[in-house]
Protein backbone atom coordinates (compact mmCIF):
# COMPACT_ATOMS: atom_id res chain seq x y z
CA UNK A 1 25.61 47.90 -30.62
CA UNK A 2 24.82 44.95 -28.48
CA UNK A 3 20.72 44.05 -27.30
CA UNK A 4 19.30 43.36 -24.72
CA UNK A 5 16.15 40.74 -23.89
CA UNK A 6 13.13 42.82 -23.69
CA UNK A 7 11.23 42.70 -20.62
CA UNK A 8 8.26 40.20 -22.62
CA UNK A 9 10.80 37.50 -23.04
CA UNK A 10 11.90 37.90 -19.21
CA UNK A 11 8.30 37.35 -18.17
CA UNK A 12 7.61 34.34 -20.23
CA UNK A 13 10.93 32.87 -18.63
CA UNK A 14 10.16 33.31 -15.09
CA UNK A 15 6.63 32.01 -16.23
CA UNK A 16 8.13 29.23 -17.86
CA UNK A 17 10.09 28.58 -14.83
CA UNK A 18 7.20 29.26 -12.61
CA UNK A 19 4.85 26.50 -14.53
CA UNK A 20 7.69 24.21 -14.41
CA UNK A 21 7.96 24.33 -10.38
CA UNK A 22 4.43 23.90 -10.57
CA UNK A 23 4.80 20.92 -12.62
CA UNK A 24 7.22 19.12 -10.71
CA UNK A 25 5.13 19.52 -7.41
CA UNK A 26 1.84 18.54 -8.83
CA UNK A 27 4.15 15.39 -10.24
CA UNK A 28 5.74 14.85 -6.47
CA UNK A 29 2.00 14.65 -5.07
CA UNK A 30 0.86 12.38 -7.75
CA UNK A 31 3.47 10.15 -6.87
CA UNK A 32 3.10 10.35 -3.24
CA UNK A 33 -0.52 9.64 -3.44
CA UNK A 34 -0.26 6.78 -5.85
CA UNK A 35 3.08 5.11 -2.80
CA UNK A 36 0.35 5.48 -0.25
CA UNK A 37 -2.55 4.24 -1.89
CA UNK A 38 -0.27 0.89 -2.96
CA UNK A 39 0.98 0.62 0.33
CA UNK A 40 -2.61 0.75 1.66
CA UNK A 41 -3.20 -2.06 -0.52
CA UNK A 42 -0.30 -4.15 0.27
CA UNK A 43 -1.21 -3.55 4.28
CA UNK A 44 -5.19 -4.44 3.36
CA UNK A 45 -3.77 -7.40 1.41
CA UNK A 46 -1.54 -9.12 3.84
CA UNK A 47 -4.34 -8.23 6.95
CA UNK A 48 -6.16 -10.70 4.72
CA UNK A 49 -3.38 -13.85 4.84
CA UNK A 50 -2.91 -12.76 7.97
CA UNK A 51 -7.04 -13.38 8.44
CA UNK A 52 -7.61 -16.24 6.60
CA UNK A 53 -3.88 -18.09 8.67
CA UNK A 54 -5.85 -17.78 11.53
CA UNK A 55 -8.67 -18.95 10.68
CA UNK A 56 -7.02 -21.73 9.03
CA UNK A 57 -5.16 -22.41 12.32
CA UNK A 58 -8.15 -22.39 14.67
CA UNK A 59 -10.08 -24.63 12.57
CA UNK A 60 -6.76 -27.27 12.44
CA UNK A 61 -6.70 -27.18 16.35
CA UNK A 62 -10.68 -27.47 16.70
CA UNK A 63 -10.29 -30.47 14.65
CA UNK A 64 -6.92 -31.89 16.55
CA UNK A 65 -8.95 -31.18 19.78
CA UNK A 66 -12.07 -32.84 18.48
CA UNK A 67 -10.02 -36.17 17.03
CA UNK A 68 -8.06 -36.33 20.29
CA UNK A 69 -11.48 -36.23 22.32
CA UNK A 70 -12.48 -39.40 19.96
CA UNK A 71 -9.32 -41.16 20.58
CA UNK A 72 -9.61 -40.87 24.73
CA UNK A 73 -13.31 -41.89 24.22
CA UNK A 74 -12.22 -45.32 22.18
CA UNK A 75 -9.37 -45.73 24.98
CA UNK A 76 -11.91 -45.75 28.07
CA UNK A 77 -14.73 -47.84 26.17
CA UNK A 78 -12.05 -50.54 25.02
């Protein structure tokens, strides 16, 4: 005479089943979170080159504009 599964070791299969869907999602949104939050950084990271290039560019052409103003003012008093 063949068995059956009882009916306990059907439950603790779909629960198995059920905790392993769970799993895998809670997984999926760790993952997600952790992309965004490194992309964040990345973004907050290179807003900062971008920052400090500018800066770095403004001050080069104050500086060309100031040297250039020196050189036109030892032109007309020579």
């Amino acid at each position: 005479m063949a068995t059956t599964p009882n009916k306990d070791y059907k439950r603790r299969a779909r629960e198995q089943k059920k905790a392993d869907k769970r799993r895998a999602r809670e997984e999926a949104k760790t993952e997600k979170l952790a992309t965004e939050k490194a992309a964040v950084e990345l973004a907050a990271e290179e807003a900062a080159k971008q920052a400090a290039a500018e800066l770095e560019a403004q001050l080069e052409a104050e500086f060309e504009a100031e040297l250039q103003a020196e050189i036109d003012a030892e032109k007309k008093g020579a």
